[in-house]
PDB file of N, CA and C in Angstrom:
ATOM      1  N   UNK A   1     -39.631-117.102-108.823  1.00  0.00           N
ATOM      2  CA  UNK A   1     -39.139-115.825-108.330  1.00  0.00           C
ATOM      3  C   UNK A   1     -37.621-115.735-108.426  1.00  0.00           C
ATOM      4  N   UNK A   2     -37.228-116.842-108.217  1.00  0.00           N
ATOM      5  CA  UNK A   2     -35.375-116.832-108.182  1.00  0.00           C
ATOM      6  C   UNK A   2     -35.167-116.357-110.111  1.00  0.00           C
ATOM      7  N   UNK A   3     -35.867-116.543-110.671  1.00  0.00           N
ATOM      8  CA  UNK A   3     -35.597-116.163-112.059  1.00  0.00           C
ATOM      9  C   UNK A   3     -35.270-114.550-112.175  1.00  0.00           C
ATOM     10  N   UNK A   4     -36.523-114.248-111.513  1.00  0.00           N
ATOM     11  CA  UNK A   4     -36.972-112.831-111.730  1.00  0.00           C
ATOM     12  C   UNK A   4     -35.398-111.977-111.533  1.00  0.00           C
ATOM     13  N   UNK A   5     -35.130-112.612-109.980  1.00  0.00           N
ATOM     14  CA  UNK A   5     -33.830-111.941-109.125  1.00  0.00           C
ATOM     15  C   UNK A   5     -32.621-111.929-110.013  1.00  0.00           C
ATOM     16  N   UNK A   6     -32.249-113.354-110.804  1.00  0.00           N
ATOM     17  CA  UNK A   6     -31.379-113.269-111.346  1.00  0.00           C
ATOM     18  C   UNK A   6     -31.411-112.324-113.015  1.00  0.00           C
ATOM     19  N   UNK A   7     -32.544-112.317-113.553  1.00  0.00           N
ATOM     20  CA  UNK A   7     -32.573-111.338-114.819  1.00  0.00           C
ATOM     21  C   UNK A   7     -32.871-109.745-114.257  1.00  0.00           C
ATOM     22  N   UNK A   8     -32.858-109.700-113.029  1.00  0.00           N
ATOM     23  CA  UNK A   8     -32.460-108.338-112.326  1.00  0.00           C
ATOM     24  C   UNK A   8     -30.816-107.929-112.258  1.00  0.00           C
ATOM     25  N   UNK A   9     -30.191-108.869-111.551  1.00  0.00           N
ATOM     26  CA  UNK A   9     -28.880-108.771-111.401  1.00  0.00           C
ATOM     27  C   UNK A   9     -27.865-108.553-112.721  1.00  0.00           C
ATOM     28  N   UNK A  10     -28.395-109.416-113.648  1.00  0.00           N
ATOM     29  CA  UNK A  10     -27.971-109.939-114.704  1.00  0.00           C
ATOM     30  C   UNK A  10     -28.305-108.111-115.598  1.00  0.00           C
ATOM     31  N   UNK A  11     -29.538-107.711-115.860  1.00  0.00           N
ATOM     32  CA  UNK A  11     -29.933-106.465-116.111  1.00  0.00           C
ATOM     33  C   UNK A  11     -28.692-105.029-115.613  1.00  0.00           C
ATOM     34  N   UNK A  12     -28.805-105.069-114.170  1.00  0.00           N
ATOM     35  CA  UNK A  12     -28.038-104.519-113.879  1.00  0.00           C
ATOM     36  C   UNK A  12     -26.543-104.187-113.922  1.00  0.00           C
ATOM     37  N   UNK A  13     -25.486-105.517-114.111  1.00  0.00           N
ATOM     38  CA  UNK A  13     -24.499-105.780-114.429  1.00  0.00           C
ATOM     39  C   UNK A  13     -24.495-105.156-116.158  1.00  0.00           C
ATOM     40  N   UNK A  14     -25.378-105.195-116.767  1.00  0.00           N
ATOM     41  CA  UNK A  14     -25.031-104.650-118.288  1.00  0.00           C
ATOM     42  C   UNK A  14     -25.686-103.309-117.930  1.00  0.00           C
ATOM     43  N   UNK A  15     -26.019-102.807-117.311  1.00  0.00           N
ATOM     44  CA  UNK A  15     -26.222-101.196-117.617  1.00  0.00           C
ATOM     45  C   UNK A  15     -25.239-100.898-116.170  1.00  0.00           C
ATOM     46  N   UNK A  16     -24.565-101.429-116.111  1.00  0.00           N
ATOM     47  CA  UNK A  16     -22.884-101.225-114.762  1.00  0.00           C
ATOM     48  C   UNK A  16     -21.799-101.021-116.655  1.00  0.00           C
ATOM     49  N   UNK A  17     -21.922-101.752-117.352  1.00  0.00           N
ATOM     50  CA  UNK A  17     -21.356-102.076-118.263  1.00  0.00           C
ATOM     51  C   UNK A  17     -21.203-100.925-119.865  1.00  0.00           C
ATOM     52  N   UNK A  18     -22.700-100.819-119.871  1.00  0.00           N
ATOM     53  CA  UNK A  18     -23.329 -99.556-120.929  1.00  0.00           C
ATOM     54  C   UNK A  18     -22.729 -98.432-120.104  1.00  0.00           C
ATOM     55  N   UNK A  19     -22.426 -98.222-119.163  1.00  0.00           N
ATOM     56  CA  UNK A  19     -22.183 -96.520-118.202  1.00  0.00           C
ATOM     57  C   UNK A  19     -21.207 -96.637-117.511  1.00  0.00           C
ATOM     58  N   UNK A  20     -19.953 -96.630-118.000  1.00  0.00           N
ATOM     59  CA  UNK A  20     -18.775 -96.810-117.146  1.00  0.00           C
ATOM     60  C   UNK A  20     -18.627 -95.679-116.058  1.00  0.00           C
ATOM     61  N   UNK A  21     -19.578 -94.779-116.120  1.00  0.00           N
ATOM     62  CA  UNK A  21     -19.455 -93.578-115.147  1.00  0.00           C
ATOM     63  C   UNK A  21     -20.104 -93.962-114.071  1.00  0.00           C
ATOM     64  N   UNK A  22     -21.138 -94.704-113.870  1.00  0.00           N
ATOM     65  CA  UNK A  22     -21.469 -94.958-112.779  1.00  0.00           C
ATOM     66  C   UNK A  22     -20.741 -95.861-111.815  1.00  0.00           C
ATOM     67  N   UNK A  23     -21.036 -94.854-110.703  1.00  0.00           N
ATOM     68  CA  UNK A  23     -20.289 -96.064-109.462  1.00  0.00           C
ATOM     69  C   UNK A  23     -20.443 -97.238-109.054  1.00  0.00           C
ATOM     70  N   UNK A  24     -19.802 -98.305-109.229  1.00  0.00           N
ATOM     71  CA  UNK A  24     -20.144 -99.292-109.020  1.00  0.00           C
ATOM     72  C   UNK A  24     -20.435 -99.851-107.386  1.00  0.00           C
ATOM     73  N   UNK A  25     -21.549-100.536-107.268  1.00  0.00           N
ATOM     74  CA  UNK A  25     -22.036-100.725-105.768  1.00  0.00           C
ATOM     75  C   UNK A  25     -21.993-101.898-105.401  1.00  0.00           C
ATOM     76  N   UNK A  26     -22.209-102.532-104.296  1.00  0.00           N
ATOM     77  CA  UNK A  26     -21.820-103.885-103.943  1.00  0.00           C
ATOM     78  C   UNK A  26     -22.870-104.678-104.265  1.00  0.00           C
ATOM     79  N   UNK A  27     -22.941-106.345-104.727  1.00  0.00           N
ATOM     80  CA  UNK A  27     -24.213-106.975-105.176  1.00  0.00           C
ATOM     81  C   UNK A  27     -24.062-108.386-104.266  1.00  0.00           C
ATOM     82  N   UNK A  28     -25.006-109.149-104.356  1.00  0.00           N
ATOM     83  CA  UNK A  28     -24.835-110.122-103.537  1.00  0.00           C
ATOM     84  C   UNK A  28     -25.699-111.108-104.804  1.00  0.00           C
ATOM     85  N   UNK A  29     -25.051-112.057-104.636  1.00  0.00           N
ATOM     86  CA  UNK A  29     -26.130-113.081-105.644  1.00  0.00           C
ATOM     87  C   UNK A  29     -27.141-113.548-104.854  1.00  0.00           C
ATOM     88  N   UNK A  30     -28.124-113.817-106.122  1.00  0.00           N
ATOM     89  CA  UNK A  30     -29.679-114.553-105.147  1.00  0.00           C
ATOM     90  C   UNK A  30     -29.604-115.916-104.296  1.00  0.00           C
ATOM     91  N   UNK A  31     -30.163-116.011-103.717  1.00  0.00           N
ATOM     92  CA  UNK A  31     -30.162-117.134-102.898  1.00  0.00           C
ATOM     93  C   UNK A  31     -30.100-118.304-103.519  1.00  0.00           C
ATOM     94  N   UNK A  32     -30.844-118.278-104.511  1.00  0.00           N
ATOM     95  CA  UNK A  32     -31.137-119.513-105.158  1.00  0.00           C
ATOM     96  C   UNK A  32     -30.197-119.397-106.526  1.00  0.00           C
ATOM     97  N   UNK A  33     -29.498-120.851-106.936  1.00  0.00           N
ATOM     98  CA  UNK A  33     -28.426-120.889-107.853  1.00  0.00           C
ATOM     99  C   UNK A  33     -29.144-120.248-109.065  1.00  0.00           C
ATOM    100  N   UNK A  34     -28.419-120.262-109.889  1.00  0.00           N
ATOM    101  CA  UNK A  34     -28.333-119.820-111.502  1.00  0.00           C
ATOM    102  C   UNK A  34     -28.865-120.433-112.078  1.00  0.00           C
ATOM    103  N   UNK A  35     -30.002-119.756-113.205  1.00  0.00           N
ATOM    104  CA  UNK A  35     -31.184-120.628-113.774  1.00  0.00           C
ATOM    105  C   UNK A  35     -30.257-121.354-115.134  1.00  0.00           C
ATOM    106  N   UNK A  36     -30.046-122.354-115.378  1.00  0.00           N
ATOM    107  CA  UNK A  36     -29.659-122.859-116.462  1.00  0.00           C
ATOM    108  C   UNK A  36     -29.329-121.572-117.974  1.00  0.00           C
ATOM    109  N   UNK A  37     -31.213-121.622-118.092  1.00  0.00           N
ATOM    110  CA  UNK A  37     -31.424-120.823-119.205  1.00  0.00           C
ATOM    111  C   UNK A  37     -30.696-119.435-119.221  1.00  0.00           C
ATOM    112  N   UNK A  38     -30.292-119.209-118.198  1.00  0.00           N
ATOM    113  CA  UNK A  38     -29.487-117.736-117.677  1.00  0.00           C
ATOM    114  C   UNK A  38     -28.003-117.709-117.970  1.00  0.00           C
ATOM    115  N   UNK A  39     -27.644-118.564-117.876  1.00  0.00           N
ATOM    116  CA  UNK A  39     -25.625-119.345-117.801  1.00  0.00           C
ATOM    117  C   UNK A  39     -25.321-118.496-119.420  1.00  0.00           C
ATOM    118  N   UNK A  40     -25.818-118.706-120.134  1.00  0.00           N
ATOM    119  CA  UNK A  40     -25.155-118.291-121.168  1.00  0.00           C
ATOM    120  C   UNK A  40     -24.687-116.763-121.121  1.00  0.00           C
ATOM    121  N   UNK A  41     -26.096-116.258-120.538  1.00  0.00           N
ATOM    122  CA  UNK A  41     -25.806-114.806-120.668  1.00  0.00           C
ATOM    123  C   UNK A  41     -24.802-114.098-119.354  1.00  0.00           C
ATOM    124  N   UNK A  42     -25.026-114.547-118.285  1.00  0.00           N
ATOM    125  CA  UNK A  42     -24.169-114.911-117.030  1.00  0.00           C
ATOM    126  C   UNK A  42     -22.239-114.518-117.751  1.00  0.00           C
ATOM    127  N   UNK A  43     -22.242-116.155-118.952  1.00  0.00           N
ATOM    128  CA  UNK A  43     -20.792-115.732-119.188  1.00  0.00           C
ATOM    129  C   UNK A  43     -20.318-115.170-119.592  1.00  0.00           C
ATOM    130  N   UNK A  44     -21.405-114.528-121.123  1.00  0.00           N
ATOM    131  CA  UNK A  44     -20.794-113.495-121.816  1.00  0.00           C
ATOM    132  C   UNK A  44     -20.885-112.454-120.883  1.00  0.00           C
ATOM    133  N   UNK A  45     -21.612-111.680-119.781  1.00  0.00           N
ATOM    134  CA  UNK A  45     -21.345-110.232-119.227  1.00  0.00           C
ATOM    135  C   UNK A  45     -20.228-110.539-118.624  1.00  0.00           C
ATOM    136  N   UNK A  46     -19.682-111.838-118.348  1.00  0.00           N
ATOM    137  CA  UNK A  46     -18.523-111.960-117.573  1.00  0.00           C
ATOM    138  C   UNK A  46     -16.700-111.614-118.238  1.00  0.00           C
ATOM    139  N   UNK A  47     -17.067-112.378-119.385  1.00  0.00           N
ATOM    140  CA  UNK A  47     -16.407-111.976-120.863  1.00  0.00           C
ATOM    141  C   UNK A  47     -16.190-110.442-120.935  1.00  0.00           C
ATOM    142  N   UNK A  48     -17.097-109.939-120.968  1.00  0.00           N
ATOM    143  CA  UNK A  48     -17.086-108.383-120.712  1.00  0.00           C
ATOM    144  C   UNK A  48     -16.899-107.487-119.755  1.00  0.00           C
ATOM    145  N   UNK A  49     -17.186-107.692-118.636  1.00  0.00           N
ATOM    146  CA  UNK A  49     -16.415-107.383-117.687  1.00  0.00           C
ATOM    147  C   UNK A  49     -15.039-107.455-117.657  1.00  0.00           C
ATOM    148  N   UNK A  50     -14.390-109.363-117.905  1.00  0.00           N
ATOM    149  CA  UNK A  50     -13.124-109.275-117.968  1.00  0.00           C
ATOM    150  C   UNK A  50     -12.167-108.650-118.951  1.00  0.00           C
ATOM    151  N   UNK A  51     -12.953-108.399-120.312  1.00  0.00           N
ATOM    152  CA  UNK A  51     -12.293-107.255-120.558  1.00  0.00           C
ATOM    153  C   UNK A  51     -12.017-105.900-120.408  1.00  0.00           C
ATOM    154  N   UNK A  52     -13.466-105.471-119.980  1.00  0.00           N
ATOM    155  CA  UNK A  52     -13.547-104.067-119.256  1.00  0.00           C
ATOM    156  C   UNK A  52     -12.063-104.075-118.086  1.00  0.00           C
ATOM    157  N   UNK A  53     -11.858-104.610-117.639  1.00  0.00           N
ATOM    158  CA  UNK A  53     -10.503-104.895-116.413  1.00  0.00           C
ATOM    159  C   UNK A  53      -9.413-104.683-117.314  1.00  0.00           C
ATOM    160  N   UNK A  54      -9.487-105.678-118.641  1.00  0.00           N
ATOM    161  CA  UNK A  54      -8.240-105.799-119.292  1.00  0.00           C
ATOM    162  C   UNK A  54      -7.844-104.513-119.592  1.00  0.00           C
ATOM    163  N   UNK A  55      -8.841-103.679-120.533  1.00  0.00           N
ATOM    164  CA  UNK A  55      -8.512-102.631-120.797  1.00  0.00           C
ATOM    165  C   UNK A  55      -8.616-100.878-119.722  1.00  0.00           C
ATOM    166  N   UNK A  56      -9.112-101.080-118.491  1.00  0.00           N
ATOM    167  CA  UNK A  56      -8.814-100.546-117.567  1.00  0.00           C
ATOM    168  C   UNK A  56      -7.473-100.526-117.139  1.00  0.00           C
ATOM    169  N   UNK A  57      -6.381-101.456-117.024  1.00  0.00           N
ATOM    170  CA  UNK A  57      -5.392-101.709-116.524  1.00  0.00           C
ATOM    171  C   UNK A  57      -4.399-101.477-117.469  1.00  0.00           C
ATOM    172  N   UNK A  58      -5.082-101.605-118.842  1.00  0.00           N
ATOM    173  CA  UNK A  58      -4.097-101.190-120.000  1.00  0.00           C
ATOM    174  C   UNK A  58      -3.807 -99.503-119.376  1.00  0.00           C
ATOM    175  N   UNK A  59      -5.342 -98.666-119.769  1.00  0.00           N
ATOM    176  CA  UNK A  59      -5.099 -97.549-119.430  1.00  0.00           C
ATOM    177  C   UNK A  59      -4.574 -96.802-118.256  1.00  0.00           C
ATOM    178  N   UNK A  60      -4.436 -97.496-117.058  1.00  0.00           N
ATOM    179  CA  UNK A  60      -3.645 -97.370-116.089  1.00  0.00           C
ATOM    180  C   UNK A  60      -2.356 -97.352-115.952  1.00  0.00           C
ATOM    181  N   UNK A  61      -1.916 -98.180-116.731  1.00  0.00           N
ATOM    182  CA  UNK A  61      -0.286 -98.587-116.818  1.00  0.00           C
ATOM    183  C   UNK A  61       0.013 -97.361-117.831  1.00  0.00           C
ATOM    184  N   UNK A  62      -0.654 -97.081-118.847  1.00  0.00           N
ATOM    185  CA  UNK A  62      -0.319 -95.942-119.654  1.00  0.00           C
ATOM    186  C   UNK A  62      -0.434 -94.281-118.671  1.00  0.00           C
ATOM    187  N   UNK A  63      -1.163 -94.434-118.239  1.00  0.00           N
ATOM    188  CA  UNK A  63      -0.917 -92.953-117.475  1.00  0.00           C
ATOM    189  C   UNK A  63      -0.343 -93.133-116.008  1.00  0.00           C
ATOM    190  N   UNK A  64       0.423 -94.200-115.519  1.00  0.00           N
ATOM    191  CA  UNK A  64       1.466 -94.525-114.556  1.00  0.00           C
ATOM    192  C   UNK A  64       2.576 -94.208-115.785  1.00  0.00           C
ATOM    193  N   UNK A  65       2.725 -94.532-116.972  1.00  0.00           N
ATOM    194  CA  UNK A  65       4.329 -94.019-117.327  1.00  0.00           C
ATOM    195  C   UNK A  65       4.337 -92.570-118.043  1.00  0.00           C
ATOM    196  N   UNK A  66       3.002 -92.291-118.204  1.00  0.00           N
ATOM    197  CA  UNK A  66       2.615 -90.500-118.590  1.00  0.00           C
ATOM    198  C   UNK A  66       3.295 -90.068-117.162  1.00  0.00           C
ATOM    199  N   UNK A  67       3.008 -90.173-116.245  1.00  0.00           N
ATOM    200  CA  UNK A  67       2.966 -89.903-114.674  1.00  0.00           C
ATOM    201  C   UNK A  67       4.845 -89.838-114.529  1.00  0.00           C
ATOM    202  N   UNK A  68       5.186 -91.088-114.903  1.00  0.00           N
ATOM    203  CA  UNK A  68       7.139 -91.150-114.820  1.00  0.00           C
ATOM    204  C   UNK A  68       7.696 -90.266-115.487  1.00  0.00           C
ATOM    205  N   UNK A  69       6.967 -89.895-117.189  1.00  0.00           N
ATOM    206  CA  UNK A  69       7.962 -89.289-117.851  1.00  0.00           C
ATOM    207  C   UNK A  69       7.513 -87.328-116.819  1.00  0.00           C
ATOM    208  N   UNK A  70       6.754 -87.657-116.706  1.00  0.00           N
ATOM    209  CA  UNK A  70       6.342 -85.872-115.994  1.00  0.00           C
ATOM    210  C   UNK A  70       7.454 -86.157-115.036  1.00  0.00           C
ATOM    211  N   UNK A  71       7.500 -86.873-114.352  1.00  0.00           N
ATOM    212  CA  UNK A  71       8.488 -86.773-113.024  1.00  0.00           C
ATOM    213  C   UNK A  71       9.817 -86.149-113.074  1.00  0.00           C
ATOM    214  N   UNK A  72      10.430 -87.341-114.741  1.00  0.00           N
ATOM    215  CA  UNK A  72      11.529 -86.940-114.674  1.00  0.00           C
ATOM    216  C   UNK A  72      12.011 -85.214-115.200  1.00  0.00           C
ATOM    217  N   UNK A  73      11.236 -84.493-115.971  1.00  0.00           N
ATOM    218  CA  UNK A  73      11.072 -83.737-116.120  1.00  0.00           C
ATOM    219  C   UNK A  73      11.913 -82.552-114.885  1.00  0.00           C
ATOM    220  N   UNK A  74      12.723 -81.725-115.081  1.00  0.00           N
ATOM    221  CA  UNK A  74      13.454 -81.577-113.995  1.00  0.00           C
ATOM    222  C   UNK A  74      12.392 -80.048-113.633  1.00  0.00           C
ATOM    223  N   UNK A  75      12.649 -79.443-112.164  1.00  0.00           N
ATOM    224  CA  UNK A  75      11.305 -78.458-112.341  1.00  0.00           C
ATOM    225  C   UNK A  75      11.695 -77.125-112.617  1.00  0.00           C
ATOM    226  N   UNK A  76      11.099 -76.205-112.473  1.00  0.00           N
ATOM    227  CA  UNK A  76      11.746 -75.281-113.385  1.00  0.00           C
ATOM    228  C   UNK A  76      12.140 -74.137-112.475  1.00  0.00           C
ATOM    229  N   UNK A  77      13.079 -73.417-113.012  1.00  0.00           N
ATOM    230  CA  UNK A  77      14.189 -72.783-112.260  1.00  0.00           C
ATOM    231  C   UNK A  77      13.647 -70.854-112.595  1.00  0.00           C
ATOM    232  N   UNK A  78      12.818 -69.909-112.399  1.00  0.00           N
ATOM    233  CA  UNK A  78      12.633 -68.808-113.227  1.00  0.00           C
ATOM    234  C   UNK A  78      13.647 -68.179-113.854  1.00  0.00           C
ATOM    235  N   UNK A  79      15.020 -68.432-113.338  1.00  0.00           N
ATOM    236  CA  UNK A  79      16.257 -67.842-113.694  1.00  0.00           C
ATOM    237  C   UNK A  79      17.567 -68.268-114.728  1.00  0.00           C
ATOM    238  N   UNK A  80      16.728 -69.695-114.981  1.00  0.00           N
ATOM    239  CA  UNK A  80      17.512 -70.112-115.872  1.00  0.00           C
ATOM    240  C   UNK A  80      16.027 -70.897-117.242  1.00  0.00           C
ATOM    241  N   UNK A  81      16.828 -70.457-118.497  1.00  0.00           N
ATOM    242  CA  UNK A  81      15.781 -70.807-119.350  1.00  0.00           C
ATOM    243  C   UNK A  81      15.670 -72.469-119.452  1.00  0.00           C
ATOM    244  N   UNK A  82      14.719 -72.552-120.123  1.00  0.00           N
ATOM    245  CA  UNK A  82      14.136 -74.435-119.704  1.00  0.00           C
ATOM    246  C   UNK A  82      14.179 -74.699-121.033  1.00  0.00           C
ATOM    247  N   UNK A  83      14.552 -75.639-121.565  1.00  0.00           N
ATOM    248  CA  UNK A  83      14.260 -76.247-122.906  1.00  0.00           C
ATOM    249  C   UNK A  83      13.914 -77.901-122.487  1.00  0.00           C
ATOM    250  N   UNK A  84      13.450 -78.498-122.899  1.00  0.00           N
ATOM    251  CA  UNK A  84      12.657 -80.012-123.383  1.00  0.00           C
ATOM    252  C   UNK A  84      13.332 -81.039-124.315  1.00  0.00           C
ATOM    253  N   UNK A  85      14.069 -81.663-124.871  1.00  0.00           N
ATOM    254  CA  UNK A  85      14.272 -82.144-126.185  1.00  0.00           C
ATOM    255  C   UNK A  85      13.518 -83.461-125.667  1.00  0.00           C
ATOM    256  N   UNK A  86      13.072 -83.492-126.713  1.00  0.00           N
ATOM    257  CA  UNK A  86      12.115 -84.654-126.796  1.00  0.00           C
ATOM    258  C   UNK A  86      11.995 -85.514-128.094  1.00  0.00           C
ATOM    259  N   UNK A  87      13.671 -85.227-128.505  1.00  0.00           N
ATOM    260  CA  UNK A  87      13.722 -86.243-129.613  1.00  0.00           C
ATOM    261  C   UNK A  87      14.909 -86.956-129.583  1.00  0.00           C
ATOM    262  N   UNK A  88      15.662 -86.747-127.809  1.00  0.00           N
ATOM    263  CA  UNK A  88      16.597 -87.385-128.141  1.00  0.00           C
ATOM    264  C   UNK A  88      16.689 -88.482-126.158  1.00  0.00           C
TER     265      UNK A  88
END
């Protein structure tokens, strides 16, 4: 039965993975350790996950400095005209 639990968990973690839209919910591991025959697949979703993070955080840091350059952006005045240069 501890098999069953873990190719449940294991199941679940890759369709957490296939559907980045879904919310992710809290999991608890099975009681009973990790079936040998399971470890392999165990590391690669882990592999994947840790990149899923890597590139989460990429895209974060990119729209934290999308986010700076809007800031500096001064705001706009109706009475005086606005121009942008954005090549210098």
């Amino acid at each position: 039965m501890s098999d069953a639990a873990w190719v449940s968990l294991l199941d679940r973690f890759e369709r957490d993975l296939d559907d980045a839209s879904e919310i992710l919910q809290q999991w608890t591991a099975p009681a009973a350790p990790l079936p040998p025959e399971l470890a392999d697949r165990a590391r690669r979703l882990l592999r994947l996950q840790q990149e899923r993070i890597a590139r989460t955080r990429a895209e974060l840091d990119d729209v934290r400095g999308q986010l700076d350059a809007l800031r500096r952006v001064p705001a706009a005045r109706p009475d005086v005209p606005a121009y942008l240069d954005v090549d210098g």
